[in-house]
PDB file of N, CA and C in Angstrom:
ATOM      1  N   UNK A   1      20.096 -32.501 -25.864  1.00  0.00           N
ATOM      2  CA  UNK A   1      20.035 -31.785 -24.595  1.00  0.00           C
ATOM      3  C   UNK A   1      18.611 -31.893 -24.046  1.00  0.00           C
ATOM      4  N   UNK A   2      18.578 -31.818 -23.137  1.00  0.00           N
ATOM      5  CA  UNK A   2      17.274 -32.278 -22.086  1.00  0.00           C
ATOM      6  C   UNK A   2      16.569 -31.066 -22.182  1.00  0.00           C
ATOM      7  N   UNK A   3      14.913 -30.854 -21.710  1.00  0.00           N
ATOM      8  CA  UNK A   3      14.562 -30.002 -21.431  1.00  0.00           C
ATOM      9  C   UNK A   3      14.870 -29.438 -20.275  1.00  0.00           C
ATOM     10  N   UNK A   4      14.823 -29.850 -19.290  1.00  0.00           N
ATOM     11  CA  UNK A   4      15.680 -29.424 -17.863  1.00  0.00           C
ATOM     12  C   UNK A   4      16.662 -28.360 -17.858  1.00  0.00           C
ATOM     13  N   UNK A   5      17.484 -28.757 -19.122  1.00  0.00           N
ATOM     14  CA  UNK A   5      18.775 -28.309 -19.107  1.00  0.00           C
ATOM     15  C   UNK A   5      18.510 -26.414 -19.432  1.00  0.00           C
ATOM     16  N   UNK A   6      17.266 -26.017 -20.178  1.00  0.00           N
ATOM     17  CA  UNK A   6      17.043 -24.916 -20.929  1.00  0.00           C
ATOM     18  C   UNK A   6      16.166 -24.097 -19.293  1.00  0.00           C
ATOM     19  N   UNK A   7      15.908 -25.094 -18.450  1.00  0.00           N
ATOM     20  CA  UNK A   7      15.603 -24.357 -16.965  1.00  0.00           C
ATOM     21  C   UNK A   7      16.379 -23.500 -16.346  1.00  0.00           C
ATOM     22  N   UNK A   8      16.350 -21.640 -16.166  1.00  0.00           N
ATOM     23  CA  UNK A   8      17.362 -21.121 -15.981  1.00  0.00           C
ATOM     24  C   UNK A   8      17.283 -20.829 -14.826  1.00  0.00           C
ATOM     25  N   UNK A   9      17.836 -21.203 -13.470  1.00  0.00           N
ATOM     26  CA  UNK A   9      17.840 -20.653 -12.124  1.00  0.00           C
ATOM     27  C   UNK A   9      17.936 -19.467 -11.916  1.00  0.00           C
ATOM     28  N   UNK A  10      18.023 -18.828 -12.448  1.00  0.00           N
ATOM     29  CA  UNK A  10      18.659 -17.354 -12.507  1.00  0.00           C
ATOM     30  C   UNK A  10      16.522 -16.850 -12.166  1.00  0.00           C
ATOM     31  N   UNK A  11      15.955 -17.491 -12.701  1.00  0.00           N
ATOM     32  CA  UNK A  11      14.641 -17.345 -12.652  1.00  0.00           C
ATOM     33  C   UNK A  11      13.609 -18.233 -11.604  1.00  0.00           C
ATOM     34  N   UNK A  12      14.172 -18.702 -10.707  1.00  0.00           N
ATOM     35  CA  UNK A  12      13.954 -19.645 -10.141  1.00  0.00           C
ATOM     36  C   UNK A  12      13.013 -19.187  -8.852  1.00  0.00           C
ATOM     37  N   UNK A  13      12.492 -17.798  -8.954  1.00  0.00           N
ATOM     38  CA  UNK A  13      12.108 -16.727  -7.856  1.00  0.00           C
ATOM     39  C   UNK A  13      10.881 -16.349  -8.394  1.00  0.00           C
ATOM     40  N   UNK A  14       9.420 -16.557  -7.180  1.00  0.00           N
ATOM     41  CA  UNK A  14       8.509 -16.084  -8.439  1.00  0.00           C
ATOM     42  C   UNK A  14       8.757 -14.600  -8.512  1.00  0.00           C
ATOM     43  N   UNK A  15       9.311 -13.500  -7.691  1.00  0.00           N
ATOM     44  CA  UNK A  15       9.621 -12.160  -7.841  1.00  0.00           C
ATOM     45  C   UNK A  15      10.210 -11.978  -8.906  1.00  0.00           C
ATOM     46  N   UNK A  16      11.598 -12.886  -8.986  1.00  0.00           N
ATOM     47  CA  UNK A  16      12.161 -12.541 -10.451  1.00  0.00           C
ATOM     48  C   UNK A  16      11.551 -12.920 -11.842  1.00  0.00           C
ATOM     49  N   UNK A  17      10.801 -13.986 -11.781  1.00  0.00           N
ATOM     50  CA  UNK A  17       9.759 -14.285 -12.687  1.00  0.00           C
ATOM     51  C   UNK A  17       8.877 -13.460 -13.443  1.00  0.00           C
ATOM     52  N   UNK A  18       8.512 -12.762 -12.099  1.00  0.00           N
ATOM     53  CA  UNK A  18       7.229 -11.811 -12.156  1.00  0.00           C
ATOM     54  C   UNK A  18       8.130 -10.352 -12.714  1.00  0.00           C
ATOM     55  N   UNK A  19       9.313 -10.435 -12.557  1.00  0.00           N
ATOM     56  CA  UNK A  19      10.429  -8.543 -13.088  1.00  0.00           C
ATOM     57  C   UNK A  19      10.400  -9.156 -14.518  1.00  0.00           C
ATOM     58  N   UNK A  20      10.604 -10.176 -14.882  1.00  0.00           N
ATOM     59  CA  UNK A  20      10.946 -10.414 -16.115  1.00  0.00           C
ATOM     60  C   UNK A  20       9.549 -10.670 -16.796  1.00  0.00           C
ATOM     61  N   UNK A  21       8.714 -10.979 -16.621  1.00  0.00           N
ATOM     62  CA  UNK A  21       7.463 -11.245 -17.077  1.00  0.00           C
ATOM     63  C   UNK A  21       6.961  -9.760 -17.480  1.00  0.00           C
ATOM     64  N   UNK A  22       6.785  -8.605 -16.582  1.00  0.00           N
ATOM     65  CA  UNK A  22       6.353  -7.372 -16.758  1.00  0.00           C
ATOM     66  C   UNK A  22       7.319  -6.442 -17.468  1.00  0.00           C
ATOM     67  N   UNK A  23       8.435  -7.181 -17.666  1.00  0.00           N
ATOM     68  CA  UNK A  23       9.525  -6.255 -18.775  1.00  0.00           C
ATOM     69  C   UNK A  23       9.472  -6.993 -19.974  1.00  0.00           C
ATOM     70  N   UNK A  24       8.858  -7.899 -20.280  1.00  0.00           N
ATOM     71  CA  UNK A  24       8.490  -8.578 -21.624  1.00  0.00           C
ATOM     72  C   UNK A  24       7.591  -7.622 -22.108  1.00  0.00           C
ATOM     73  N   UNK A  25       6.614  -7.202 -21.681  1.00  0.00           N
ATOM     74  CA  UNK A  25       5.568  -6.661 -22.123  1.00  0.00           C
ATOM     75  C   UNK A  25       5.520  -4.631 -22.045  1.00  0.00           C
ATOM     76  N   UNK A  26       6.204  -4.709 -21.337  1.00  0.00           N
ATOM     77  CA  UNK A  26       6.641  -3.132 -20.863  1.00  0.00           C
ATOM     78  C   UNK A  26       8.054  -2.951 -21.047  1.00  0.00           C
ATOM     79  N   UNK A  27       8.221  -1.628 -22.001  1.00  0.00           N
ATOM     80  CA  UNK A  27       9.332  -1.402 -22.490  1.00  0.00           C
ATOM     81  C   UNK A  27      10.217  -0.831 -21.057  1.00  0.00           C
ATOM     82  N   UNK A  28       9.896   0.117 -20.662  1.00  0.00           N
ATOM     83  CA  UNK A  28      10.386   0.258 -18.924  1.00  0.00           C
ATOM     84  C   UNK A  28       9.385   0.191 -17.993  1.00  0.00           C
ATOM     85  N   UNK A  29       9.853  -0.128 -16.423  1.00  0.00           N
ATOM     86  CA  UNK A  29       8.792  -0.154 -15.361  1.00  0.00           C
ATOM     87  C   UNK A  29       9.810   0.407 -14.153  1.00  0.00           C
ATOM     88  N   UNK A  30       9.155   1.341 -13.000  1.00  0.00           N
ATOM     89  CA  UNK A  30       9.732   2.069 -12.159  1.00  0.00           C
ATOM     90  C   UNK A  30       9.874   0.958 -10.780  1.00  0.00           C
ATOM     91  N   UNK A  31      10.653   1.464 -10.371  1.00  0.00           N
ATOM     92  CA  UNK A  31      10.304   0.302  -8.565  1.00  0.00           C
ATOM     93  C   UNK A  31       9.221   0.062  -8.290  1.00  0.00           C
ATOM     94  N   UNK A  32       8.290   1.556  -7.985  1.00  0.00           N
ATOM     95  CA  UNK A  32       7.631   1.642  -7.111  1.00  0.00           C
ATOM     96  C   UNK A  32       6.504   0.739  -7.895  1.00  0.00           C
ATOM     97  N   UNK A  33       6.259   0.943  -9.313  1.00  0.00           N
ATOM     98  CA  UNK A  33       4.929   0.561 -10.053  1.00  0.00           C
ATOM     99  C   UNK A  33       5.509  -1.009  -9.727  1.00  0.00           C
ATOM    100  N   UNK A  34       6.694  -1.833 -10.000  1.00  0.00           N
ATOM    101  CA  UNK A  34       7.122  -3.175 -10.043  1.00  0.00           C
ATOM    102  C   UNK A  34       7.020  -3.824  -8.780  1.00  0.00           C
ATOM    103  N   UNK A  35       6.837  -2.642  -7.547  1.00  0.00           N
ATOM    104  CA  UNK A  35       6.864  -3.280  -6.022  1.00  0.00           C
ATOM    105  C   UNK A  35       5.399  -3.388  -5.635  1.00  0.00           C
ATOM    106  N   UNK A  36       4.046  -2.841  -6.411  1.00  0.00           N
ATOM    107  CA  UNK A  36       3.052  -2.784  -6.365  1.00  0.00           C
ATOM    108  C   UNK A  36       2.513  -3.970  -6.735  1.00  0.00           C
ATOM    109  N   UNK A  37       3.166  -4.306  -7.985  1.00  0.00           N
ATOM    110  CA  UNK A  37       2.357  -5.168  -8.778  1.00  0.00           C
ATOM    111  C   UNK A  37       2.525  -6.871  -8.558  1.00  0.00           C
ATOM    112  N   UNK A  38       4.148  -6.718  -8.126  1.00  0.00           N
ATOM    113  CA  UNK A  38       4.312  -7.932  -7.444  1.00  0.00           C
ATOM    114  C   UNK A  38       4.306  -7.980  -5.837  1.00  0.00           C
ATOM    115  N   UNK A  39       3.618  -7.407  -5.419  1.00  0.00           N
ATOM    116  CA  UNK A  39       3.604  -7.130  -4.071  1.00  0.00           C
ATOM    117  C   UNK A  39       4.728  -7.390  -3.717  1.00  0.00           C
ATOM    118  N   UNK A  40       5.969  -7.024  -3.359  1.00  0.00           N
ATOM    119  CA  UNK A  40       7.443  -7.049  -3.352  1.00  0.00           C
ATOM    120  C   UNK A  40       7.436  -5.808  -2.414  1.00  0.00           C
ATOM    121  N   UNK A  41       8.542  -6.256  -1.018  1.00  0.00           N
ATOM    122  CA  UNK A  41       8.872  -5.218   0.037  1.00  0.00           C
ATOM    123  C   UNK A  41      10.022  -4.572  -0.872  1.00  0.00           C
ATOM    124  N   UNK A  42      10.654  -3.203  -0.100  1.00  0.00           N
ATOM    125  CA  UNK A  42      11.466  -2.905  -0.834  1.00  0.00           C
ATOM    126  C   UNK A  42      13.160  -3.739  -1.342  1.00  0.00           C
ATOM    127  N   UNK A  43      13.328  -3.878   0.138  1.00  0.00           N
ATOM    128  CA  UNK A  43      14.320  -4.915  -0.139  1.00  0.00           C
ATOM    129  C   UNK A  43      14.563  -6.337  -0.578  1.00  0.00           C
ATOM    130  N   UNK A  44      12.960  -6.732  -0.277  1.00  0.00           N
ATOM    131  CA  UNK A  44      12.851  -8.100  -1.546  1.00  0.00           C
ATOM    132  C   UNK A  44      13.291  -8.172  -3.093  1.00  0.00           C
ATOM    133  N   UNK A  45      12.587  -6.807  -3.642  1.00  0.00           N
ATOM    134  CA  UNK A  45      12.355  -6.360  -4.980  1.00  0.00           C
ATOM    135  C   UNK A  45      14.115  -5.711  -5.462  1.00  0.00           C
ATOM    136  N   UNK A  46      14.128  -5.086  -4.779  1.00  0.00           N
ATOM    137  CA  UNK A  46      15.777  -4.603  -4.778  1.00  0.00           C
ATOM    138  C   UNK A  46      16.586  -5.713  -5.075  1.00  0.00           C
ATOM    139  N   UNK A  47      16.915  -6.777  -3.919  1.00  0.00           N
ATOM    140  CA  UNK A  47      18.020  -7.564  -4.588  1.00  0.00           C
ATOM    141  C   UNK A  47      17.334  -8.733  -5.189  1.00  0.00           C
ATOM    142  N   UNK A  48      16.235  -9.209  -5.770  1.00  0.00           N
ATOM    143  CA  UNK A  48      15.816  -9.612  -6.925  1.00  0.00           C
ATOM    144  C   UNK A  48      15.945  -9.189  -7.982  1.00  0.00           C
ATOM    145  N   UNK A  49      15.940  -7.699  -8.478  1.00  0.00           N
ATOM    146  CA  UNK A  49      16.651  -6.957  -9.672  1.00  0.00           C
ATOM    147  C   UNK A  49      18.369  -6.846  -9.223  1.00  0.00           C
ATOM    148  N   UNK A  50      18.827  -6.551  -7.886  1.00  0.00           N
ATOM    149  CA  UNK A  50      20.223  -6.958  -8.049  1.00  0.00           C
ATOM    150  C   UNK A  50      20.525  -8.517  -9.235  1.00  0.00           C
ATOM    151  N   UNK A  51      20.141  -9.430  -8.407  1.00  0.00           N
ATOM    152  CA  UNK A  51      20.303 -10.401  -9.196  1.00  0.00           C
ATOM    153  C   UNK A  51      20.038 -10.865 -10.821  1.00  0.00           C
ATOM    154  N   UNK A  52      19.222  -9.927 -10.571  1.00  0.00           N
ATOM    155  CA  UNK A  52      19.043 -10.021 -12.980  1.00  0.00           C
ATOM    156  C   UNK A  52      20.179  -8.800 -13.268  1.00  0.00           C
ATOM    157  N   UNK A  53      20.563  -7.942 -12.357  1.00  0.00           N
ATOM    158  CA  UNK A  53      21.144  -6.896 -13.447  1.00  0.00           C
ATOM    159  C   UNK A  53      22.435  -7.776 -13.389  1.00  0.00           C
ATOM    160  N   UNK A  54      23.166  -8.461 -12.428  1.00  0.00           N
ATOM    161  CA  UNK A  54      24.040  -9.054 -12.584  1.00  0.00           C
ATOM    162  C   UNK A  54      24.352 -10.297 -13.451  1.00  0.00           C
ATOM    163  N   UNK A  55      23.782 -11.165 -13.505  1.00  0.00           N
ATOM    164  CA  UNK A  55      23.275 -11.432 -14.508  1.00  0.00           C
ATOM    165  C   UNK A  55      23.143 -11.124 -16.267  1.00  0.00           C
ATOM    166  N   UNK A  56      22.939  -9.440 -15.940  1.00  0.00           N
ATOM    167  CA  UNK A  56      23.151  -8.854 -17.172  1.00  0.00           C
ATOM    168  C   UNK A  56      21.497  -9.109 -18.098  1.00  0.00           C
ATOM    169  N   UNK A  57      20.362  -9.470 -17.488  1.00  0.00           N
ATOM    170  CA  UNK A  57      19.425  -9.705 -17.636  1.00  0.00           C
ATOM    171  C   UNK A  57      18.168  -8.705 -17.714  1.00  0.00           C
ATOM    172  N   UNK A  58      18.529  -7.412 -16.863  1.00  0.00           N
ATOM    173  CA  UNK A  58      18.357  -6.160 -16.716  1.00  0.00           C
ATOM    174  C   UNK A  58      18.960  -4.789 -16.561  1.00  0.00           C
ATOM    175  N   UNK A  59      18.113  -3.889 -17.483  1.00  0.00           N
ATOM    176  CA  UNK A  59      19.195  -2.685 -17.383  1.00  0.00           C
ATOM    177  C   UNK A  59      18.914  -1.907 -15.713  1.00  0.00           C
ATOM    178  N   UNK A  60      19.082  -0.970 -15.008  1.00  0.00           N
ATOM    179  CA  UNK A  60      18.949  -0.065 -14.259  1.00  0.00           C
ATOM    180  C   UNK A  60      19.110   0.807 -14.115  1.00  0.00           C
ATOM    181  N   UNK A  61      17.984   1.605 -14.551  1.00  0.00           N
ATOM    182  CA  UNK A  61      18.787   3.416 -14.757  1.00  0.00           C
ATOM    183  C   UNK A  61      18.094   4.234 -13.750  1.00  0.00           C
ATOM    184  N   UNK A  62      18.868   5.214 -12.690  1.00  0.00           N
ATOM    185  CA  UNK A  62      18.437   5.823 -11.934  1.00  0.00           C
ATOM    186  C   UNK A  62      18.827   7.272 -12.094  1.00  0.00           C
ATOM    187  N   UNK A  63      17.836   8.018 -12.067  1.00  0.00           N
ATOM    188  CA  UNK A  63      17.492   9.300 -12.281  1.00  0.00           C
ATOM    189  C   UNK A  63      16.954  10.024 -10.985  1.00  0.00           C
ATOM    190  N   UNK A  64      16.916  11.214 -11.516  1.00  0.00           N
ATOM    191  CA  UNK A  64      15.595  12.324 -10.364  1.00  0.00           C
ATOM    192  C   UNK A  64      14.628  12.898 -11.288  1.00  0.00           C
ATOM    193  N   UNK A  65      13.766  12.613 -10.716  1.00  0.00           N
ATOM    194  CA  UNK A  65      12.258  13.352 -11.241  1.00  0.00           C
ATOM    195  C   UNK A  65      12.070  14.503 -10.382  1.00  0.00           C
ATOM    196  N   UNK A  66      12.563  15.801 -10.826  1.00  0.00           N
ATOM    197  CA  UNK A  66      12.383  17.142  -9.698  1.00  0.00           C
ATOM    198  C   UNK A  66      13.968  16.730  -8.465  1.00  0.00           C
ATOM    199  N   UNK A  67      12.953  16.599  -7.642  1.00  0.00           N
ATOM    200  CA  UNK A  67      14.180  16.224  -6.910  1.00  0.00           C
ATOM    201  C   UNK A  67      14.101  14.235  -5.959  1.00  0.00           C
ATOM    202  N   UNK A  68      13.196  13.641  -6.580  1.00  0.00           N
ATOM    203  CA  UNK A  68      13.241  12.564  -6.066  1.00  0.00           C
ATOM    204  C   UNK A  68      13.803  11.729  -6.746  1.00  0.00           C
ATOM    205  N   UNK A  69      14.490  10.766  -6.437  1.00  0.00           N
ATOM    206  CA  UNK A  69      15.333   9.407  -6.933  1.00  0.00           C
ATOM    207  C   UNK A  69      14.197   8.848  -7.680  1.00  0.00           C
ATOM    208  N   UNK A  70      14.283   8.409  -8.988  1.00  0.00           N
ATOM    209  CA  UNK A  70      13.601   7.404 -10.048  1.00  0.00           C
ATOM    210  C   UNK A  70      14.400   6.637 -10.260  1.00  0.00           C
ATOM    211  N   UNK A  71      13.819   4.905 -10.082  1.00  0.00           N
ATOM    212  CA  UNK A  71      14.522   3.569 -10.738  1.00  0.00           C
ATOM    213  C   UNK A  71      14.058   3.461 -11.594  1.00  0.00           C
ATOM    214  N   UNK A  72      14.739   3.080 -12.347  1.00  0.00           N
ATOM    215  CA  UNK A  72      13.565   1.998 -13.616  1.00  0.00           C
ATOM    216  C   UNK A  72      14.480   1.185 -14.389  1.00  0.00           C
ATOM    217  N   UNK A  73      13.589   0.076 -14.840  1.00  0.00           N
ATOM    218  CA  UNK A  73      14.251  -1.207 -15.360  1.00  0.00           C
ATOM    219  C   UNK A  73      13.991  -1.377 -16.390  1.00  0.00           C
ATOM    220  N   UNK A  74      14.655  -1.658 -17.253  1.00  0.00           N
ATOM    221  CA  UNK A  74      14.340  -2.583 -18.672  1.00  0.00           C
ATOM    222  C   UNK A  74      14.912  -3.978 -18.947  1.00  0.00           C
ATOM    223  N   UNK A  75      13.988  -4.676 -19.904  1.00  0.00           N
ATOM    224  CA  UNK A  75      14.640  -6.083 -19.853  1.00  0.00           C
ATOM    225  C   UNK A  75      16.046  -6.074 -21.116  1.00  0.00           C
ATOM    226  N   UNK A  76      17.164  -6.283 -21.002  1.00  0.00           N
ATOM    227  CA  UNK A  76      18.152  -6.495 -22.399  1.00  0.00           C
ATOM    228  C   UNK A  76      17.923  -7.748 -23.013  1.00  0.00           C
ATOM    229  N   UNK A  77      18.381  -7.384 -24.238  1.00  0.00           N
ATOM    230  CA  UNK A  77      17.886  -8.604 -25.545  1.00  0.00           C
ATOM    231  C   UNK A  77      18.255  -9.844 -24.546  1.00  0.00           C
ATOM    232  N   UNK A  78      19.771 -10.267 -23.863  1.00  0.00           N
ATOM    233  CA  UNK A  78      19.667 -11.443 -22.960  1.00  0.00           C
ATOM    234  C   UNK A  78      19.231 -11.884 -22.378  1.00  0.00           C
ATOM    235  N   UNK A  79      18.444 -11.140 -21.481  1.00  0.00           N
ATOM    236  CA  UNK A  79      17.616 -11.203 -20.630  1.00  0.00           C
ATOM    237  C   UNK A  79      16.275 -11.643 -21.248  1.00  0.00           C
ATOM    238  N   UNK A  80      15.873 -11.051 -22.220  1.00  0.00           N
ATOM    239  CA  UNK A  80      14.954 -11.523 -23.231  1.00  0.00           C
ATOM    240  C   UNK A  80      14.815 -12.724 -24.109  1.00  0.00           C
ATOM    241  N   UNK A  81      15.799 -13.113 -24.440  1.00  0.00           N
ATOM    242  CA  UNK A  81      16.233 -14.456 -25.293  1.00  0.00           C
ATOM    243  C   UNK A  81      16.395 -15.651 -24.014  1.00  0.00           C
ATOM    244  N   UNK A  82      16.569 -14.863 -22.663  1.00  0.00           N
ATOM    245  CA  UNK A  82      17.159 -16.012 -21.547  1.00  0.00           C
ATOM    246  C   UNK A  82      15.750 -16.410 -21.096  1.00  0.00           C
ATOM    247  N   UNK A  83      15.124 -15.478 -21.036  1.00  0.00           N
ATOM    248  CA  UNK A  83      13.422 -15.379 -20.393  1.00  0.00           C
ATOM    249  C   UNK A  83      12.576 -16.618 -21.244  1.00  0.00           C
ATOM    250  N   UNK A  84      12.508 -15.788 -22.329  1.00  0.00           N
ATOM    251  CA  UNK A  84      12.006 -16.870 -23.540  1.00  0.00           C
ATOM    252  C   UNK A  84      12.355 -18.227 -23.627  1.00  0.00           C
ATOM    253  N   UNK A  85      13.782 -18.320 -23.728  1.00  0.00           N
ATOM    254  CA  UNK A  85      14.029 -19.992 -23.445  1.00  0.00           C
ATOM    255  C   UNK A  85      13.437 -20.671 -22.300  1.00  0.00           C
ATOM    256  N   UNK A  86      13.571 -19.670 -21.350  1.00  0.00           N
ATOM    257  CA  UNK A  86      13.417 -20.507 -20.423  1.00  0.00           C
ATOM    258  C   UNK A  86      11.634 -21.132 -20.087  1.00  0.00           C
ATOM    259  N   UNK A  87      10.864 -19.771 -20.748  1.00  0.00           N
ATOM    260  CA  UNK A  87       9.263 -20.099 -20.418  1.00  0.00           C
ATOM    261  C   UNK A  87       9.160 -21.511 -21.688  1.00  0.00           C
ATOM    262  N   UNK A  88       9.907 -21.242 -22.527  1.00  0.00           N
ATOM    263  CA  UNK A  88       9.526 -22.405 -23.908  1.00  0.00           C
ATOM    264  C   UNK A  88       9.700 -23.473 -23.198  1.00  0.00           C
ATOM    265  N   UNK A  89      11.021 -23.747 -22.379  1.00  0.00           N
ATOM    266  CA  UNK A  89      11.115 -24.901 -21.460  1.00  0.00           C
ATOM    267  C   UNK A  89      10.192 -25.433 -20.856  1.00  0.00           C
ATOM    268  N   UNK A  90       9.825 -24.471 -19.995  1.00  0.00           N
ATOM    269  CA  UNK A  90       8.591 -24.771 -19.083  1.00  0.00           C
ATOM    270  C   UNK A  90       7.058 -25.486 -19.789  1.00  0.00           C
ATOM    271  N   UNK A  91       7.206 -24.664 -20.970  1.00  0.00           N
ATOM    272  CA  UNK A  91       6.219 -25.319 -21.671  1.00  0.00           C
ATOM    273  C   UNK A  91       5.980 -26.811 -21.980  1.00  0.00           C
ATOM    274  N   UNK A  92       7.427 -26.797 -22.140  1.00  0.00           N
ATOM    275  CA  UNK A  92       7.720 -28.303 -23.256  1.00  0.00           C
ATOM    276  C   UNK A  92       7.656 -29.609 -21.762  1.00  0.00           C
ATOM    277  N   UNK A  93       8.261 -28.815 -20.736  1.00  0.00           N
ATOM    278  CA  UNK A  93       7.886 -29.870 -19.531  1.00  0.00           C
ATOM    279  C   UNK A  93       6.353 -30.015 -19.519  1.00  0.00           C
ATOM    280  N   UNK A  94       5.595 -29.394 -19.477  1.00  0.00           N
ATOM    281  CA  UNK A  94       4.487 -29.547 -19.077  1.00  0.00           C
ATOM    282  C   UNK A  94       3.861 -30.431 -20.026  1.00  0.00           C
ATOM    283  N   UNK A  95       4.139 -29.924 -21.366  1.00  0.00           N
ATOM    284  CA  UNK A  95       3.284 -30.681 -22.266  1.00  0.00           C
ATOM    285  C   UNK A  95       4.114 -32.147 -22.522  1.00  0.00           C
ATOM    286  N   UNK A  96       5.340 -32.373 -22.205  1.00  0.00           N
ATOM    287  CA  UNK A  96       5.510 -33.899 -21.497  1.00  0.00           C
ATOM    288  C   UNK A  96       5.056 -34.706 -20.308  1.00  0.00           C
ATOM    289  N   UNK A  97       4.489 -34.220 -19.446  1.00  0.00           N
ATOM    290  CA  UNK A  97       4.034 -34.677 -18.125  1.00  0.00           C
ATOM    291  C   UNK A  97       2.232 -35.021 -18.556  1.00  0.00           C
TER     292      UNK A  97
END
């Protein structure tokens, strides 16, 4: 199998790149801190995590803090094992080129 082949479109966004990159390293992250950091409008950032939770790549749990709406995301082991393959890929292209 090719390296190409381990390239997952599903990641093909640097926004979604950047959700999955900061949930590697952070066990949860809220919208607002994830819309900061990737400079992401709201509705950019929104259906960019639409698209991983579907996927099944991210969890989404929404709560209230007092009385305001809290998002927050975590990455699932798939999402994690999908992430990983896919940066190893990236690697292995590069260090062929």
């Amino acid at each position: 199998m090719s390296i190409i082949n381990n390239i997952n479109k599903v990641f093909d966004h640097r926004i979604r790149l950047g959700i999955m990159s900061v949930l590697m390293v952070n066990e949860k992250m809220d919208f607002t801190t994830l819309k900061e950091l990737l400079g992401a409008t709201d509705g950019n950032l929104a259906s960019h995590t639409k698209a991983l939770e579907k996927a099944e790549y991210i969890l989404v749990e929404k709560r209230f803090i007092g009385k305001k709406p809290n998002t927050s995301y975590s990455a699932t082991k798939l999402g994690q094992a999908a992430f990983k393959k896919h940066i190893d890929a990236l690697e292995q292209l590069l260090k062929n080129t």
